[in-house]
Protein backbone atom coordinates (compact mmCIF):
# COMPACT_ATOMS: atom_id res chain seq x y z
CA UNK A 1 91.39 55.05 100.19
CA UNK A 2 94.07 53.26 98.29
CA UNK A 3 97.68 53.32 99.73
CA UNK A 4 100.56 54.76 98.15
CA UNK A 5 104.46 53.56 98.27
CA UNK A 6 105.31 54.99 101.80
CA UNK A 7 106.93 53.48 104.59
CA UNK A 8 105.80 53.30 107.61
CA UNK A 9 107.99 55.17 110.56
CA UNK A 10 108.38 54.71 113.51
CA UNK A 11 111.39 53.59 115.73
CA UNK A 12 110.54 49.64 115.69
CA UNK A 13 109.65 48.15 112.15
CA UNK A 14 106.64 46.40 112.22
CA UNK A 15 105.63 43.06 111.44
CA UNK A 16 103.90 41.61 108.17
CA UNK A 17 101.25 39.55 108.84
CA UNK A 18 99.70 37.72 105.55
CA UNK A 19 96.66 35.64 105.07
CA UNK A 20 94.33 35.31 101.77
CA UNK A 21 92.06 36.78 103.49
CA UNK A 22 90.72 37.87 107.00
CA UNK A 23 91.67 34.55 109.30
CA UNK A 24 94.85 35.74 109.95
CA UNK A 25 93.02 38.08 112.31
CA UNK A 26 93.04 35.70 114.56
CA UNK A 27 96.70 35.41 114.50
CA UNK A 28 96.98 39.10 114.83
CA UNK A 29 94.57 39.64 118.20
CA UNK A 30 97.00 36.96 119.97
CA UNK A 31 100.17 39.11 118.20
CA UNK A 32 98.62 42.31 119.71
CA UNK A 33 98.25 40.68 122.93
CA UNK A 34 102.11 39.34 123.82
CA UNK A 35 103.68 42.27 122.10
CA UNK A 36 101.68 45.55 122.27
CA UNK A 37 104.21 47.59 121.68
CA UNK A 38 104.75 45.86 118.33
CA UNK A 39 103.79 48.04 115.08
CA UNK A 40 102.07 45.91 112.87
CA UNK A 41 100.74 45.07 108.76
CA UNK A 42 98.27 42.94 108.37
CA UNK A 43 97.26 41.60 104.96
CA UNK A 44 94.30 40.56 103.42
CA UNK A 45 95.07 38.99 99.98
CA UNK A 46 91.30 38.93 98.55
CA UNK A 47 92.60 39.54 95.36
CA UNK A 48 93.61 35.81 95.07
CA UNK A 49 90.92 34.71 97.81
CA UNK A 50 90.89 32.36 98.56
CA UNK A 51 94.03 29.74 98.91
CA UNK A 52 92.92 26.82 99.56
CA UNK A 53 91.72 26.12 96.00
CA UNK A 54 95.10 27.19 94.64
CA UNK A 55 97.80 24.65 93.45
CA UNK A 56 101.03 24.83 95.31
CA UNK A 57 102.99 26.49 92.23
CA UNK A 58 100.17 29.50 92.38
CA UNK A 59 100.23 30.06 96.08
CA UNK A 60 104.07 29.97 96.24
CA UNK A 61 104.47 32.53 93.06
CA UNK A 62 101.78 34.69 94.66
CA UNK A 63 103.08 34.86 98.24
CA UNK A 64 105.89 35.59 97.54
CA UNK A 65 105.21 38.61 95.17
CA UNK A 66 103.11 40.30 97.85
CA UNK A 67 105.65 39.85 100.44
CA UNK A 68 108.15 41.44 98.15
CA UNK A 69 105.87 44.28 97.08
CA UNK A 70 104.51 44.81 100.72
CA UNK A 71 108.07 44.70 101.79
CA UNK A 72 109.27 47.44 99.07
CA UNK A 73 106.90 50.01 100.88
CA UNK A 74 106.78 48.83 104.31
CA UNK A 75 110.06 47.41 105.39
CA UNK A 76 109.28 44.83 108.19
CA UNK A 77 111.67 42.96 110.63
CA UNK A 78 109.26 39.83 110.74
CA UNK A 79 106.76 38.25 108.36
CA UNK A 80 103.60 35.70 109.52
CA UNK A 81 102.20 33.98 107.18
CA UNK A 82 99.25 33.51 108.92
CA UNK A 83 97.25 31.44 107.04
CA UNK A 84 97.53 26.78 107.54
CA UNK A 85 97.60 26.16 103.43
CA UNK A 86 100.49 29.26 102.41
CA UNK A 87 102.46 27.54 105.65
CA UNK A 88 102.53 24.22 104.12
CA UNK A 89 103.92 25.45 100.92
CA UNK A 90 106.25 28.76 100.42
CA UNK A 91 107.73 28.78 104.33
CA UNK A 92 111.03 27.44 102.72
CA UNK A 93 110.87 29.79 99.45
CA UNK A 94 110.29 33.05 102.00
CA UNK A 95 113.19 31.67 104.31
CA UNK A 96 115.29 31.32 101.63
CA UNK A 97 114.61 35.12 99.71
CA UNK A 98 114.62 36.99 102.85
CA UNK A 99 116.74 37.69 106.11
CA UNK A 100 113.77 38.30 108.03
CA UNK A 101 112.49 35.80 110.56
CA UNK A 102 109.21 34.41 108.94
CA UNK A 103 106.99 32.75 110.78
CA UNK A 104 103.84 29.78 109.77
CA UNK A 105 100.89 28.16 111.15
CA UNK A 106 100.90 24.79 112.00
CA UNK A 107 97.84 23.01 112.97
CA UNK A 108 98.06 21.94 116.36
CA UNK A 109 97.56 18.30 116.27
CA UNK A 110 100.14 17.87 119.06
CA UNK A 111 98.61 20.29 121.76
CA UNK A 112 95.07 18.81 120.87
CA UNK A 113 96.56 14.93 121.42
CA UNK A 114 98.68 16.10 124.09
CA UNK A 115 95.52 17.24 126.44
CA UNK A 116 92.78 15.17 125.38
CA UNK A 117 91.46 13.10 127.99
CA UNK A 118 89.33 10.38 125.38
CA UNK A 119 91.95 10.37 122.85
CA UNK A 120 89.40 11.34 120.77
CA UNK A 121 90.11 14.21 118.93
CA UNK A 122 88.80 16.17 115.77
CA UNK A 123 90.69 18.63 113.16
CA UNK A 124 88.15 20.76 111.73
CA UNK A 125 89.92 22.50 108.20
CA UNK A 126 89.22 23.30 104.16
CA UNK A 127 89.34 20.40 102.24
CA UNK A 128 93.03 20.80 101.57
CA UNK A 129 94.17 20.64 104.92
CA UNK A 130 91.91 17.61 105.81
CA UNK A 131 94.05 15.85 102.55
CA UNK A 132 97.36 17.16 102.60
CA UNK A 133 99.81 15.01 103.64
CA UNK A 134 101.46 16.96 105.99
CA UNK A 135 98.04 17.02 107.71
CA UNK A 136 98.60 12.95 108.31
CA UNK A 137 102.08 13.33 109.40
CA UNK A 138 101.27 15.46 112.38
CA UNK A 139 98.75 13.26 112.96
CA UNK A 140 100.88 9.84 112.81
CA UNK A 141 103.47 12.02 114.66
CA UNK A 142 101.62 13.31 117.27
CA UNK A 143 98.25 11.77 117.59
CA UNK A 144 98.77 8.13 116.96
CA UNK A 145 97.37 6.85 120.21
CA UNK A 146 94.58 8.98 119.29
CA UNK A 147 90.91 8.33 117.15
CA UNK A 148 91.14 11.82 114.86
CA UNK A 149 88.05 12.57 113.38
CA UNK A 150 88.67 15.07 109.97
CA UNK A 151 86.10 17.01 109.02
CA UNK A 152 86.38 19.52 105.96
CA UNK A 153 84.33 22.23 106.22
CA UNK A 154 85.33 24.85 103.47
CA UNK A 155 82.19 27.34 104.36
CA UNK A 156 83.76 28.03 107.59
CA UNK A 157 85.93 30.13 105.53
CA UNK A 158 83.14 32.48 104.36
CA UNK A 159 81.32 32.30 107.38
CA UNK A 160 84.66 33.83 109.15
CA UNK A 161 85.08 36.45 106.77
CA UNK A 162 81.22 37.35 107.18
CA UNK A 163 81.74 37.49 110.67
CA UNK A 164 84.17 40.73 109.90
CA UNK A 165 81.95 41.76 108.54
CA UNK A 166 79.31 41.86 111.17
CA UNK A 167 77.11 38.43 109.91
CA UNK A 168 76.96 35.67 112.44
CA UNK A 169 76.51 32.32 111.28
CA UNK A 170 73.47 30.51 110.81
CA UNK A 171 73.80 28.48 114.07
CA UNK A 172 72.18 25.23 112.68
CA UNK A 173 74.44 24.98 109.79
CA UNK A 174 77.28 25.40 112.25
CA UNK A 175 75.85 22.59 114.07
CA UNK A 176 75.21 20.29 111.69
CA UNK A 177 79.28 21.05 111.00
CA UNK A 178 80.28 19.87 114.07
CA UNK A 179 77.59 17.03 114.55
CA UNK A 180 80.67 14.40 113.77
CA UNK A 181 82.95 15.39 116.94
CA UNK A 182 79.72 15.47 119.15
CA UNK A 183 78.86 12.24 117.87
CA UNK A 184 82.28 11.06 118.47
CA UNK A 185 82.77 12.58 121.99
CA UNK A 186 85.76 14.64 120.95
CA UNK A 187 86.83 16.34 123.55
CA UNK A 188 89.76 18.40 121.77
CA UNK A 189 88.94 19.77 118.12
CA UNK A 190 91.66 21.18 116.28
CA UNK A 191 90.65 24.95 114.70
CA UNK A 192 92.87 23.88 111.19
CA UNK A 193 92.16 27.24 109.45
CA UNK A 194 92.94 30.48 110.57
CA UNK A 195 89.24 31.77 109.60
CA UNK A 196 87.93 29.43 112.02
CA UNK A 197 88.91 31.22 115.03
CA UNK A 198 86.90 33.71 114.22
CA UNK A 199 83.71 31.76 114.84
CA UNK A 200 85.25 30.22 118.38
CA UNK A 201 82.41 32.15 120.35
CA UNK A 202 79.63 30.15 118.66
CA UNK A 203 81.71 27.00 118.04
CA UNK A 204 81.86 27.43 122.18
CA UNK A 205 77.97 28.16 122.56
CA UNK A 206 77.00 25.27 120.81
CA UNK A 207 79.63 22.36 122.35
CA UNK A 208 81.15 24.09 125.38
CA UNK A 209 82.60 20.56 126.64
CA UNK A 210 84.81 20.76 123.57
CA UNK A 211 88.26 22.85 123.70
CA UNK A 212 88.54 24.23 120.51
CA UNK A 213 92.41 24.55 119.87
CA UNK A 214 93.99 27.06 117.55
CA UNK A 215 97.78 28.02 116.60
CA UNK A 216 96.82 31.64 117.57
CA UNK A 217 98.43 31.97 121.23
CA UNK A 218 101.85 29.29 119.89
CA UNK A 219 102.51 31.72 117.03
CA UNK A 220 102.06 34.72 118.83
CA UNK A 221 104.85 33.32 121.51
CA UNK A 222 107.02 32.42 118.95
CA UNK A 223 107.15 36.00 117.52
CA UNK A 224 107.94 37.46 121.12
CA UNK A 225 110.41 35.23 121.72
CA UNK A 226 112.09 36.08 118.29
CA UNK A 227 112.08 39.72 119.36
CA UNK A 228 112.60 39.42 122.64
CA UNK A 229 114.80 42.10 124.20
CA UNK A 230 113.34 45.36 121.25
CA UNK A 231 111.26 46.80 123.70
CA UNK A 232 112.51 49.40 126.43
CA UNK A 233 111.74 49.46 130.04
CA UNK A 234 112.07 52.99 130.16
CA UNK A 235 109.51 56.07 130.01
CA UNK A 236 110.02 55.52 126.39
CA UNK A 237 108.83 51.88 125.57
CA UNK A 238 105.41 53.00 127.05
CA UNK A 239 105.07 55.51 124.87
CA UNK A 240 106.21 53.32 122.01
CA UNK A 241 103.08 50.81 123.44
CA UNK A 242 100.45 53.93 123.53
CA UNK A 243 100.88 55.17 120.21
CA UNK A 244 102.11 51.76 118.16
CA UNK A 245 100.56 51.55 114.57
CA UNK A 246 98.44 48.72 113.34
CA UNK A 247 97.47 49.07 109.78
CA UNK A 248 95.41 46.63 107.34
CA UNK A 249 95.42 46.64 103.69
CA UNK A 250 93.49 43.96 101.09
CA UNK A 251 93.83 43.60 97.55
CA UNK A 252 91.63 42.97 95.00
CA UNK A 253 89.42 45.06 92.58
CA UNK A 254 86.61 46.54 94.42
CA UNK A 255 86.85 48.37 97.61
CA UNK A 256 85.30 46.85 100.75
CA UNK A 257 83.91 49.31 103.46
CA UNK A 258 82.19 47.15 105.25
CA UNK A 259 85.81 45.28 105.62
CA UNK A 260 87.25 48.04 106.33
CA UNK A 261 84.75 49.33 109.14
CA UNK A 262 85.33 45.43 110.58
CA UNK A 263 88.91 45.96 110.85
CA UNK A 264 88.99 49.68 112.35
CA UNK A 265 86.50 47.73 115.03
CA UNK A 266 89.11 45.32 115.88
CA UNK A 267 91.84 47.83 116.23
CA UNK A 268 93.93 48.84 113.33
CA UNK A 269 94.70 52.09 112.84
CA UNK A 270 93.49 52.54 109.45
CA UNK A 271 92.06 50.30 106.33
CA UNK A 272 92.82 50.41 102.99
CA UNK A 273 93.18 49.29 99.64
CA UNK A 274 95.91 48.13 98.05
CA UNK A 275 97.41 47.59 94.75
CA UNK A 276 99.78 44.70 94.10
């Protein structure tokens, strides 16, 4: 089914969660979890899937035009851009068109450094992440007493969105991933995608002395904290929390049960379609 220009109602506006794709998921399940009574959008931009081969100019024009068109239909009161490489680039452009709070990822270099107990720790990301600049800042920031080990792994990203799908990874491949932290004795490894999440259980199974650290639980905080005080004590808040909406939509050309069967599995309300 392909959505039409409605809004959603409801007495709380819900929030707009945006990723190129279905790692943003993993923002949303943490979202879920701090605010359940929080209506939410979740977008999966596989029309332009995925970002991190994009140059900054064509992410920033393209965000931006789906959060406007997404936010012409379904007002929201908060927007995530839930994805490491959109963060890095149109979080100032967003700020600066709308009033609503908005939200990025950040990889969490400073939680990982802050905990390890080798100073050894890995950031496992796409390509673009592993380069970017803003990548070594955090890391000169936050990790300089630290040995970082950077590993880009860009078939994570498909592997995640398989996953949704309901593929597991082939577990040797995974392995042979991750074969630089074990070799290093990382004992923190930074999850610097939001797709990689998504594979934590068998990133866990196959080097459970390694804590695998995302931005998941630090965004979802953040957005509770931003919206503290919206939901009632009363007899009425719990109802708001039993029958809050969670709906996904994805772009692109063809239509994607099998998506769409992954997403109803996690929770949302409905799956659909959408033209942008």
């Amino acid at each position: 089914m392909t959505a039409n220009a409605h809004e959603t109602t409801g007495a709380i506006a819900p929030a707009l969660i945006i990723d190129s794709g279905s790692g943003g998921l993993s923002i949303w399940s943490h979202i879920r979890r701090h605010t359940p009574w929080l209506p939410t959008l979740y977008l999966a931009d596989f029309g332009f899937y995925p970002y991190g081969d994009k140059s900054e100019q064509e992410i920033e024009t393209r965000v931006r035009h789906i959060v406007e068109q997404i936010s012409e239909r379904y007002p929201a009161q908060l927007i995530v851009v839930a994805c490491n490489t959109a963060s890095t680039v149109v979080l100032d452009h967003l700020r600066a068109r709308f009033e609503q709070p908005v939200v990025g990822v950040v990889p969490a270099i400073k939680t990982a450094a802050t905990h390890t107990k080798k100073q050894v720790i890995g950031l496992l990301a796409t390509q673009g992440t592993v380069r970017r600049a803003y990548t070594d800042e955090l890391i000169r920031d936050f990790a300089s007493h630290c040995q970082v080990i950077k590993v880009g792994a860009p078939d994570l990203v498909q592997w995640g969105e398989d996953w949704v799908r309901g593929h597991s990874p082939d577990m040797t491949r995974l392995r042979a991933v991750i074969q630089p932290f074990l070799d290093a004795e990382a004992d923190q490894v930074v999850l610097g995608c939001t797709h990689f999440p998504l594979l934590k259980p068998f990133l866990c199974q196959l080097a459970p002395d390694i804590n695998w650290v995302d931005s998941g639980e630090a965004i979802a905080r953040r957005v509770a904290y931003l919206l503290q005080g919206q939901q009632s004590d009363d007899g009425a808040g719990m109802r708001s929390i039993e029958s809050t909406s969670h709906r996904a939509f994805y772009s692109g050309a063809k239509q994607d049960r099998d998506w769409e069967r992954g997403a109803t599995a996690l929770g949302f309300s409905s799956a659909e379609q959408i033209v942008l």
